[in-house]
N, C-alpha and C. Protein backbone atom coordinates (compact mmCIF):
# COMPACT_ATOMS: atom_id res chain seq x y z
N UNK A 1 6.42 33.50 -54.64
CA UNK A 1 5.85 32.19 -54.43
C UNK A 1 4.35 32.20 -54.64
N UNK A 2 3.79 33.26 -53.79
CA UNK A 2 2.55 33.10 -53.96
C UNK A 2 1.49 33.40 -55.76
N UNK A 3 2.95 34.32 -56.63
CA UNK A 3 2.39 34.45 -57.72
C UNK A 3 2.38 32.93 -58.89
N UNK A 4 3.38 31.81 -58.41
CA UNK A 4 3.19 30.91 -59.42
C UNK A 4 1.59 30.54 -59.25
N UNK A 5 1.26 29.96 -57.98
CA UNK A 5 -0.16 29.26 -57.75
C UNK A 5 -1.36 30.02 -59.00
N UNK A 6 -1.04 31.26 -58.31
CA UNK A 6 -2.13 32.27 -59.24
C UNK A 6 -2.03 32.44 -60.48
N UNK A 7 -0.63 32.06 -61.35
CA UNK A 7 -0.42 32.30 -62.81
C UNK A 7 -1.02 30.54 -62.97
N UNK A 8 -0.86 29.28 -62.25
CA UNK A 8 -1.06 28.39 -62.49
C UNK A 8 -3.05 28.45 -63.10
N UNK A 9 -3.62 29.00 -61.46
CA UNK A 9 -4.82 28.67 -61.95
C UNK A 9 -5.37 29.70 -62.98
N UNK A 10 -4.67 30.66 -63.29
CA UNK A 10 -5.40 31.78 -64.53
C UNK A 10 -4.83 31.16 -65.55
N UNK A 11 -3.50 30.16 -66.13
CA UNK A 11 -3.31 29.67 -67.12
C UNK A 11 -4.61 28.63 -67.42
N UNK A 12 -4.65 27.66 -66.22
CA UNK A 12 -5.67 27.00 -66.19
C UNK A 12 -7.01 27.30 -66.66
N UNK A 13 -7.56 28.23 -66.46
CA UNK A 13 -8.84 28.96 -66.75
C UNK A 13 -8.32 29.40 -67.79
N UNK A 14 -7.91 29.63 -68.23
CA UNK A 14 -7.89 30.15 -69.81
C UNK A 14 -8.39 29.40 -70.92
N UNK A 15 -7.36 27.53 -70.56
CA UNK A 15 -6.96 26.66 -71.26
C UNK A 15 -8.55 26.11 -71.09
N UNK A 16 -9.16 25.62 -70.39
CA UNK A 16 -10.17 24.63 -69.93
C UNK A 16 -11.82 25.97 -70.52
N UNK A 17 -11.36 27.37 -70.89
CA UNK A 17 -12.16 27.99 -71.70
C UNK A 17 -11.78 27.42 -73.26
N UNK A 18 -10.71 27.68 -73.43
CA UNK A 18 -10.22 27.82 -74.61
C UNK A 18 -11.08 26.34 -75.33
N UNK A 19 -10.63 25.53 -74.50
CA UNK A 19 -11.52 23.64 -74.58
C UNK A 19 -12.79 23.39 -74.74
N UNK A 20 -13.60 24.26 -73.88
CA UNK A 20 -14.92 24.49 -74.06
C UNK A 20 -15.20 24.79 -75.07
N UNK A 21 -14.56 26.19 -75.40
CA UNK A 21 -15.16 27.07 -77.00
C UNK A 21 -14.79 26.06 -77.67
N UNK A 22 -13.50 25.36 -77.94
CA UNK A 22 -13.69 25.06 -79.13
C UNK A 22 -14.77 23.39 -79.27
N UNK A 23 -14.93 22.83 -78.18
CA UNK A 23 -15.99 22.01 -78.08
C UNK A 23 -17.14 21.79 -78.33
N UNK A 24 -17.63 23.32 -78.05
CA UNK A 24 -18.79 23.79 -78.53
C UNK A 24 -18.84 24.17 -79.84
N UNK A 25 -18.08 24.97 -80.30
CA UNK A 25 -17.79 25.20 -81.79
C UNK A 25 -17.85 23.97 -82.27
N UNK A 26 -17.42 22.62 -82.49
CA UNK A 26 -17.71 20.93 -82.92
C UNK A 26 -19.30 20.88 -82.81
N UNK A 27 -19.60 20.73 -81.36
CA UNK A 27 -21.25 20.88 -81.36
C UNK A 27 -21.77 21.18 -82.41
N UNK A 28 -21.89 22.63 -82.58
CA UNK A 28 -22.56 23.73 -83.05
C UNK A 28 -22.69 23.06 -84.64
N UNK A 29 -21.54 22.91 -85.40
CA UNK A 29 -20.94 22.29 -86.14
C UNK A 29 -21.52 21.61 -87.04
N UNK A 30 -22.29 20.12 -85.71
CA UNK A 30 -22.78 19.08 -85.83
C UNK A 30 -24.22 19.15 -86.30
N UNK A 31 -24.81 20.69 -85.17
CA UNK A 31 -26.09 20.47 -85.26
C UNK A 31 -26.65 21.11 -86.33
N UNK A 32 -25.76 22.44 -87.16
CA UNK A 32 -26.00 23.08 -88.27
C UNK A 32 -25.95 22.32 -89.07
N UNK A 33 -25.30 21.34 -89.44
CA UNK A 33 -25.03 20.28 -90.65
C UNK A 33 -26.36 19.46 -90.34
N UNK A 34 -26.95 18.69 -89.58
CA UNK A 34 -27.96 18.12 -89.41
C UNK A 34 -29.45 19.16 -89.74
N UNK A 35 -29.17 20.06 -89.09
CA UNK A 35 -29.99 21.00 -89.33
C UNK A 35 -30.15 21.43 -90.68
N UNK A 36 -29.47 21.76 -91.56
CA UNK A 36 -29.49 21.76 -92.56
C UNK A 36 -30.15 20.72 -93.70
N UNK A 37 -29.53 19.67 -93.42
CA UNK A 37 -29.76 18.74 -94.07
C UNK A 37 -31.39 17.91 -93.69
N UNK A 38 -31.48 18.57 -92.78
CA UNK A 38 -33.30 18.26 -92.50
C UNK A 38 -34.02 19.33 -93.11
N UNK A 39 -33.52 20.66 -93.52
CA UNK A 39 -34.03 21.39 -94.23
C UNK A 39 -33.92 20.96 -95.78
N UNK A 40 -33.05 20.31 -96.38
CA UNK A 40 -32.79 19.65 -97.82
C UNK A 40 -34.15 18.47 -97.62
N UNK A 41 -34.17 17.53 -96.97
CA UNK A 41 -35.07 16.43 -96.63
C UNK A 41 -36.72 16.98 -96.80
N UNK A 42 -36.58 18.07 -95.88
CA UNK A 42 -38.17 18.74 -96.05
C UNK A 42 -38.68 19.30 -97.05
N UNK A 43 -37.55 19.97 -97.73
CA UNK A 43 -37.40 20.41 -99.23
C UNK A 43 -38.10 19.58 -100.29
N UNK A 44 -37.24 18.67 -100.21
CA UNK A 44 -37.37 17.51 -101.28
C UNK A 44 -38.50 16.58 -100.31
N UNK A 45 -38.92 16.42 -99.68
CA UNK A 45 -40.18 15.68 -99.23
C UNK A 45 -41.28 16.55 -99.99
N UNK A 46 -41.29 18.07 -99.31
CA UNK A 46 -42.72 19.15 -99.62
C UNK A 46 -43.05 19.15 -101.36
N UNK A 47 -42.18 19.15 -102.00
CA UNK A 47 -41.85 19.00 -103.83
C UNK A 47 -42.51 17.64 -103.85
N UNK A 48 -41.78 16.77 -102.89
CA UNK A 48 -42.31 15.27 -104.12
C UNK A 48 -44.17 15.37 -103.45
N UNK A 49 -44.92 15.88 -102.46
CA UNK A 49 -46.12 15.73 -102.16
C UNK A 49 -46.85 17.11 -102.36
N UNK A 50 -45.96 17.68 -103.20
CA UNK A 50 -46.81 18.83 -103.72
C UNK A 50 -47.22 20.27 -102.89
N UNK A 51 -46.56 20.43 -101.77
CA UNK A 51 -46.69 21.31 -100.60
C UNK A 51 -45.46 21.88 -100.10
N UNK A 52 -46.11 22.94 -99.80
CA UNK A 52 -44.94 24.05 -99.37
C UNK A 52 -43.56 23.51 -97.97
N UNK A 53 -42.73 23.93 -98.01
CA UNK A 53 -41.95 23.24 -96.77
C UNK A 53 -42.22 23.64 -95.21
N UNK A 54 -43.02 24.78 -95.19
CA UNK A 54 -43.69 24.98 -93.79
C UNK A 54 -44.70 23.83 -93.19
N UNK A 55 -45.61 23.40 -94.75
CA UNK A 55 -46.70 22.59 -94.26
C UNK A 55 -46.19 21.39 -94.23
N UNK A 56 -44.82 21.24 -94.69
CA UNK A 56 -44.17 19.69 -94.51
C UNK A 56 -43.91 19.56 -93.38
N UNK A 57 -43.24 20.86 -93.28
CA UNK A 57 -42.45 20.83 -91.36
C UNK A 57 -43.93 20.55 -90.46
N UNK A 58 -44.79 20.86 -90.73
CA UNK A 58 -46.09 20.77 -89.66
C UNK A 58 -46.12 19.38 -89.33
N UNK A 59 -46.58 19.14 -90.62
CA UNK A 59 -46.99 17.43 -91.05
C UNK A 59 -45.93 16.73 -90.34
N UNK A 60 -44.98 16.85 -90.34
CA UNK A 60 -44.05 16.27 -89.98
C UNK A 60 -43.89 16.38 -88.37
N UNK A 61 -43.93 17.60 -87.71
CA UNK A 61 -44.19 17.51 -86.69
C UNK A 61 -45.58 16.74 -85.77
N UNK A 62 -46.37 16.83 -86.48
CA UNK A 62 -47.84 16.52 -85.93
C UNK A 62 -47.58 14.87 -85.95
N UNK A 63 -46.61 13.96 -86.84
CA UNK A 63 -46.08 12.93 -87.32
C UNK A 63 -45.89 12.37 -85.80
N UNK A 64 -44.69 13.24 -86.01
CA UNK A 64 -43.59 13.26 -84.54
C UNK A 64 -44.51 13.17 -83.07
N UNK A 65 -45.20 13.74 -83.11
CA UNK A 65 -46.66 13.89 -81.02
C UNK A 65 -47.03 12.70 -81.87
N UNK A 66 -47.65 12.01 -83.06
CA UNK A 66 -48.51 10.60 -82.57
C UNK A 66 -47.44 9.54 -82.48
N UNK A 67 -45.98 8.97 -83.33
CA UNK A 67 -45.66 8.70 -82.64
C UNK A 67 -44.80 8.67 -81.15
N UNK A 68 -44.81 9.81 -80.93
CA UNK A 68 -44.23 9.71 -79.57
C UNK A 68 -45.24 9.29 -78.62
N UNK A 69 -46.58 9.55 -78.97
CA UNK A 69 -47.64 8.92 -77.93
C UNK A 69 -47.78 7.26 -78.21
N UNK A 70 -47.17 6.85 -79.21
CA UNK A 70 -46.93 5.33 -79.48
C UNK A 70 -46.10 4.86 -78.53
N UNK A 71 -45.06 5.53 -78.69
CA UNK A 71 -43.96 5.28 -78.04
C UNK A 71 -43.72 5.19 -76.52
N UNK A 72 -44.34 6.35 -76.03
CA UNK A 72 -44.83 6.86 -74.38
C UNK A 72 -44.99 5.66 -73.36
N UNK A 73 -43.99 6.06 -72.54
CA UNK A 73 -44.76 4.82 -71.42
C UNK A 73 -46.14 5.09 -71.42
N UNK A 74 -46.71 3.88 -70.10
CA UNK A 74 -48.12 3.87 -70.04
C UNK A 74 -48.14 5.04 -69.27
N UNK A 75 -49.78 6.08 -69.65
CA UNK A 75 -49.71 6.80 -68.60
C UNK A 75 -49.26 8.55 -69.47
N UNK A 76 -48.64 8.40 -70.23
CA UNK A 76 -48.10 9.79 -71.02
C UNK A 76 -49.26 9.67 -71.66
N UNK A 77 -49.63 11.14 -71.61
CA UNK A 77 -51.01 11.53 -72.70
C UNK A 77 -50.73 13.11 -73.13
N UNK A 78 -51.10 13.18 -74.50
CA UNK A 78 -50.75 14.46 -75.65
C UNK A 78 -52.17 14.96 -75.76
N UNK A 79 -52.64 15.86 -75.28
CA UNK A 79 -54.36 16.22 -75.39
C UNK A 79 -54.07 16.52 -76.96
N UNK A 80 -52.88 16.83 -77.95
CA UNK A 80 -53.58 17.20 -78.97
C UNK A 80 -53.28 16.13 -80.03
N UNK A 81 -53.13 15.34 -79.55
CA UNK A 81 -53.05 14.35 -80.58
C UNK A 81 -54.53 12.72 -79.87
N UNK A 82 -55.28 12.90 -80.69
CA UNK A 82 -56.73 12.27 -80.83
C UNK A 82 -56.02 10.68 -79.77
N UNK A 83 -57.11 10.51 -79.23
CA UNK A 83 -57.07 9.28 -78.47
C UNK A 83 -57.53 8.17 -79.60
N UNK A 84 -58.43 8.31 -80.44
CA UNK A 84 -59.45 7.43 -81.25
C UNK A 84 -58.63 6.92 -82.37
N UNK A 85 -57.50 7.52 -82.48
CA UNK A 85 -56.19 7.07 -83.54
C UNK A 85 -55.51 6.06 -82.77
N UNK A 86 -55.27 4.68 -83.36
CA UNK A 86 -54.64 3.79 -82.65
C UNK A 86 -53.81 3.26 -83.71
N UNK A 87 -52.50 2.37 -83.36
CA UNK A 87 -51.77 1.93 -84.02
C UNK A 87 -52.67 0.96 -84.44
N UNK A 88 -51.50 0.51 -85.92
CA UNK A 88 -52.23 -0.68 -86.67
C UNK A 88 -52.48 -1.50 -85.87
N UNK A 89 -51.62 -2.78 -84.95
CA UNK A 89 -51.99 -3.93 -84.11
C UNK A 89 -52.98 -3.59 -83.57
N UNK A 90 -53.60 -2.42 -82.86
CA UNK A 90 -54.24 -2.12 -81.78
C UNK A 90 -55.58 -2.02 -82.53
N UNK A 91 -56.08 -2.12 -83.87
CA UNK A 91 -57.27 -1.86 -84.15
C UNK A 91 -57.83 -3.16 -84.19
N UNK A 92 -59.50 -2.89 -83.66
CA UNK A 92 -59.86 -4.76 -83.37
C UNK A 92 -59.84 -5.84 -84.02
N UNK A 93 -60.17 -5.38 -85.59
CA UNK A 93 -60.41 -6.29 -85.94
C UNK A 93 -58.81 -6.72 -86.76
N UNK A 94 -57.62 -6.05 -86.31
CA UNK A 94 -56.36 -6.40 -86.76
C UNK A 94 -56.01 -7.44 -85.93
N UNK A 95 -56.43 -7.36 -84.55
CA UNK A 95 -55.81 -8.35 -83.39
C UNK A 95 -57.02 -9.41 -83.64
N UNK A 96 -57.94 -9.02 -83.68
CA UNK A 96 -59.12 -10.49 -84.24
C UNK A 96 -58.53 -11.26 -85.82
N UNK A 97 -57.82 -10.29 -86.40
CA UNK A 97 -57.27 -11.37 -87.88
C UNK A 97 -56.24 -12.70 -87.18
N UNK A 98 -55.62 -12.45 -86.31
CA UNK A 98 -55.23 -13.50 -85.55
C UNK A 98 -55.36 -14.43 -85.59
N UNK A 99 -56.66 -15.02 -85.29
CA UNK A 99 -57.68 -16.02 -84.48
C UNK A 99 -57.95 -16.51 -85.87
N UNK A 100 -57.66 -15.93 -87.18
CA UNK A 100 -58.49 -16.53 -88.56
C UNK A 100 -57.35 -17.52 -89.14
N UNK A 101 -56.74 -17.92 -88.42
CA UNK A 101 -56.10 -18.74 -89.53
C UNK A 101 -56.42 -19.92 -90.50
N UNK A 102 -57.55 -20.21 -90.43
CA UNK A 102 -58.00 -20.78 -91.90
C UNK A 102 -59.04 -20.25 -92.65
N UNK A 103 -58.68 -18.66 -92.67
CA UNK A 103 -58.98 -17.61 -94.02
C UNK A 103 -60.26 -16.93 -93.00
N UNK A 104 -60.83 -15.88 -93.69
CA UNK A 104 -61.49 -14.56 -93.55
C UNK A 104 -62.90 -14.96 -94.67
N UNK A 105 -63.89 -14.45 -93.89
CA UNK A 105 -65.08 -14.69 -94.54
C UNK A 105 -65.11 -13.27 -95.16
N UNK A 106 -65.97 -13.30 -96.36
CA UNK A 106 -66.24 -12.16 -96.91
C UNK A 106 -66.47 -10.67 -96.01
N UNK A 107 -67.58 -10.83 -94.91
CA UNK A 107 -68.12 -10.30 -93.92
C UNK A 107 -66.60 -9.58 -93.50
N UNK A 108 -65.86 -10.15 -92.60
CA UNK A 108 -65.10 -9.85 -91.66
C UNK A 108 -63.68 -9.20 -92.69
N UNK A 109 -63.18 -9.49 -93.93
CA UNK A 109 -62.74 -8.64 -94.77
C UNK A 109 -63.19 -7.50 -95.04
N UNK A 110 -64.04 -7.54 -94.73
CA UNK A 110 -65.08 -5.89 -95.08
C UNK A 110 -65.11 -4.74 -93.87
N UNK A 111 -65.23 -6.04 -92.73
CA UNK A 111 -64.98 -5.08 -91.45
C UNK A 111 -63.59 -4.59 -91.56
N UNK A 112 -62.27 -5.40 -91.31
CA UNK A 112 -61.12 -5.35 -90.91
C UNK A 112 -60.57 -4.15 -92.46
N UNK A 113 -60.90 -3.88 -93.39
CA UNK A 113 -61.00 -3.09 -94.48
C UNK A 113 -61.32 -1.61 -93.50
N UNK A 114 -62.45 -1.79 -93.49
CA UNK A 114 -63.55 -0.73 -92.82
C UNK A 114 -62.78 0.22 -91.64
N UNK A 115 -62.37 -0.84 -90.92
CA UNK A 115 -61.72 -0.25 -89.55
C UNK A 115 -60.41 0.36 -89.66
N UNK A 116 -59.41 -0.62 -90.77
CA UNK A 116 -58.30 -0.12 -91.13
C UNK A 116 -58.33 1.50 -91.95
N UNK A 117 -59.12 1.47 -92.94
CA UNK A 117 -59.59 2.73 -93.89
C UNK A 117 -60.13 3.89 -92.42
N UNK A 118 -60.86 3.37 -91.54
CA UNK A 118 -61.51 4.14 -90.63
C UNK A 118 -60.38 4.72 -90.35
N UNK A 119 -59.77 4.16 -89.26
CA UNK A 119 -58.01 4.40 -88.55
C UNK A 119 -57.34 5.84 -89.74
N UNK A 120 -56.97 5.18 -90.54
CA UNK A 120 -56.28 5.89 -91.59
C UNK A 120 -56.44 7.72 -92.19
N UNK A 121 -58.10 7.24 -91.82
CA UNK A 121 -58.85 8.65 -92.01
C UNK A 121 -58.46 9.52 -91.20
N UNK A 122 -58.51 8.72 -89.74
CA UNK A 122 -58.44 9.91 -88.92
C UNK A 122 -57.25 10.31 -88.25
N UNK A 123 -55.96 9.27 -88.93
CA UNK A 123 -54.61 10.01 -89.24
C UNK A 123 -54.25 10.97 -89.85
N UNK A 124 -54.71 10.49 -91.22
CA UNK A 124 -54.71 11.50 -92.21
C UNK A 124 -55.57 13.21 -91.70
N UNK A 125 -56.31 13.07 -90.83
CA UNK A 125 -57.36 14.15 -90.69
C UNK A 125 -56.14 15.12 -89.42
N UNK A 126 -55.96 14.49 -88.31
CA UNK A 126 -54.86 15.09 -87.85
C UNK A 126 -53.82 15.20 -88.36
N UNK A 127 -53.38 14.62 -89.20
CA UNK A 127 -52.10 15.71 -89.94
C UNK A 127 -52.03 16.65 -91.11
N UNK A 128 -53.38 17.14 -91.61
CA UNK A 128 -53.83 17.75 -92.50
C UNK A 128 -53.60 17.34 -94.08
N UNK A 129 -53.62 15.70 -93.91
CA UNK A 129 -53.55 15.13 -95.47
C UNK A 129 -54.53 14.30 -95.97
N UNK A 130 -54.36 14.12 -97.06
CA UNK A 130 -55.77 13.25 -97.70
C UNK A 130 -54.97 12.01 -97.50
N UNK A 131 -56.50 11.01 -97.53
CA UNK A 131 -56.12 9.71 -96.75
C UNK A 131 -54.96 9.15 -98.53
N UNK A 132 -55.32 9.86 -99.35
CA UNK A 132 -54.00 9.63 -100.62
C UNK A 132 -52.76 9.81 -100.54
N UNK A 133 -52.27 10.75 -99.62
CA UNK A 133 -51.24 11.31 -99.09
C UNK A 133 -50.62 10.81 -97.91
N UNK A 134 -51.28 9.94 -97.28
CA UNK A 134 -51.10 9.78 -95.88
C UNK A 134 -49.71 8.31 -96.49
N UNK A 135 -50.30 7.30 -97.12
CA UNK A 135 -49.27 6.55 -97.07
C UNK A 135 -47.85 7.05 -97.55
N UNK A 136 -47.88 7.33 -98.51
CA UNK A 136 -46.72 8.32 -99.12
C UNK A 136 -45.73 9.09 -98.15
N UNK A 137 -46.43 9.57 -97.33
CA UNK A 137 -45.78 10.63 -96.55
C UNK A 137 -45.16 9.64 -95.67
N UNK A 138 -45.63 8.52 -94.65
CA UNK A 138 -45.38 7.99 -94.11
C UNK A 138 -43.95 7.06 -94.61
N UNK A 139 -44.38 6.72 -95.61
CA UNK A 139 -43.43 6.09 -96.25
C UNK A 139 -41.88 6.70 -96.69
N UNK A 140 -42.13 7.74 -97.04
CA UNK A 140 -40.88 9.40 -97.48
C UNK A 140 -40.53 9.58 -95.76
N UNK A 141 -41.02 9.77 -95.23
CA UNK A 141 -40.50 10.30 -94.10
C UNK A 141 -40.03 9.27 -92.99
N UNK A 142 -40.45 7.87 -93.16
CA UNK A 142 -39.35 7.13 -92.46
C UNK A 142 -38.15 6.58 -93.12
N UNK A 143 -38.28 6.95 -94.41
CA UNK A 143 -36.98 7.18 -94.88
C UNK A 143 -35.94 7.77 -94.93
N UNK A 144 -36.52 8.82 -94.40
CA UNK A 144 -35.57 10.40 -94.35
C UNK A 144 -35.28 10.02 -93.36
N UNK A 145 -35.84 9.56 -91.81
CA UNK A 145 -35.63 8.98 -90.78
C UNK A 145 -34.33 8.18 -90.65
N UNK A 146 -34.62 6.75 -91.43
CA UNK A 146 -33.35 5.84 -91.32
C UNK A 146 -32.84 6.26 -91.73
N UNK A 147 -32.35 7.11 -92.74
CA UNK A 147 -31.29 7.74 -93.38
C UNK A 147 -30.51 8.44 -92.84
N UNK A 148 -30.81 9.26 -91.35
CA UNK A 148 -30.39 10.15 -90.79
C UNK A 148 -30.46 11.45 -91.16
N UNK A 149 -31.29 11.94 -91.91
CA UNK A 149 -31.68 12.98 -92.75
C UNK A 149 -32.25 14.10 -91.77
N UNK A 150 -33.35 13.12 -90.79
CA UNK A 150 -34.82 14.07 -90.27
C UNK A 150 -34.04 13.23 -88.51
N UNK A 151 -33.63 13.90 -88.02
CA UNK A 151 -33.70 13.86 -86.51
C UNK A 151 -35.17 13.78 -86.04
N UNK A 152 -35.03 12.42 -85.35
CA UNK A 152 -36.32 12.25 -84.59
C UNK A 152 -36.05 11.72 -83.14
N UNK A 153 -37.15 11.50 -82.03
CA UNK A 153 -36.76 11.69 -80.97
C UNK A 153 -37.33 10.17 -80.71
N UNK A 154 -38.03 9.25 -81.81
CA UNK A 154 -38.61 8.12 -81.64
C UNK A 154 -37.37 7.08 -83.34
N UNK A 155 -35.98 7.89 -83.10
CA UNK A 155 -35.60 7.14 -84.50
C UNK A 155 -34.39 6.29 -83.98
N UNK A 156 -34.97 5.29 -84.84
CA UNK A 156 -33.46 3.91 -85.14
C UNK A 156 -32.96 4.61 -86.53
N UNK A 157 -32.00 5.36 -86.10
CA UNK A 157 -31.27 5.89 -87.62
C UNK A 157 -30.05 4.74 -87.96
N UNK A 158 -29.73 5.13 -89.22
CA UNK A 158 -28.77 4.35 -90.16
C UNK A 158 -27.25 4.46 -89.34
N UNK A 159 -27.19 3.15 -89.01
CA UNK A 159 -25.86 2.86 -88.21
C UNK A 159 -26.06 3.15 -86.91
N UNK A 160 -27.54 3.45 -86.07
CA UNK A 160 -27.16 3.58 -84.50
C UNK A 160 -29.02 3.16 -84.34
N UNK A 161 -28.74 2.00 -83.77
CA UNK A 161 -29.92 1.08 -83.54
C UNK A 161 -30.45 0.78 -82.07
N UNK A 162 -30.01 2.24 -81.13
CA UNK A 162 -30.64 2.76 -80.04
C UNK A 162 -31.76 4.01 -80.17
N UNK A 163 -32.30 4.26 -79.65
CA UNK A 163 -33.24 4.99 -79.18
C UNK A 163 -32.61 6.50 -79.51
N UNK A 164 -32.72 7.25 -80.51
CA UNK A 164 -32.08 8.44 -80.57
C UNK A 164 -32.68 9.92 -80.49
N UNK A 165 -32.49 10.51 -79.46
CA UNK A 165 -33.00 12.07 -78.74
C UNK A 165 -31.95 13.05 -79.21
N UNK A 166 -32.67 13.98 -79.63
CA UNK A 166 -32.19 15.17 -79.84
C UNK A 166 -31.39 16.46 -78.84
């Protein structure tokens, strides 16, 4: 009598291993195929901007800390990603274009130019690209993004239009 109980729970433990492994094995699966395929993405990103795929992966990471400090509740702060870099809305004279709705004087095109080009620089300067490179990249790499290509921890990927963490 007392041996069914005990063959019960060692069958049990076997089975509910056996479930695991192979659960994990699916995982694993999932994340090599993604993984991979962010290595094809970085590939073919580093080629089309002329740079090796280490310095893509950088770029790309350094990408990843500013916007996640976009993203950040109030209150999250990244010491290595520059305070003086602000999103587009947030630069002054972007939230002062606002207020112009019957057109921009020469003057204030020059500023809102100025400030935007300013901004840009010193994106480009933390992620180690020329301000020539900077749109490009931006542009390639939220593509790779929606595509589901480049796992990101700030991405609306293609077909899942929640908040997606790694």
């Amino acid at each position: 009598m007392k041996k069914l109980p005990l063959s019960a729970c060692t069958l049990a433990a076997l089975l509910s291993h056996s479930t695991l492994a192979h659960a994990n094995s699916q995982i694993s699966d999932k994340a090599m195929a993604e993984f991979k395929e962010m290595q094809v993405a970085f590939n073919e990103g580093a080629n089309a901007m002329g740079m090796s795929a280490e310095r893509y992966a950088d770029v790309a990471q350094k990408y990843e800390r500013f916007m996640t400090k976009l993203a950040a509740p109030a209150g999250y702060h990244d010491s290595e990603v520059p305070d003086d870099i602000l999103p587009f809305n947030q630069i002054p004279a972007v939230q002062e274009a606002k207020y112009h709705a019957d057109g921009y004087s020469p003057e204030f095109e020059q500023r809102l130019r100025a400030e935007i080009n300013q901004n840009d620089a010193r994106l480009a300067t933390y992620l180690g690209l020329t301000t020539e490179q900077l749109h490009p990249f931006v542009k390639q790499y939220a593509q790779f993004v929606m595509d589901g290509r480049v796992m990101s921890d700030n991405m609306m990927g293609k077909g899942n239009f929640s908040i997606k963490t790694m």
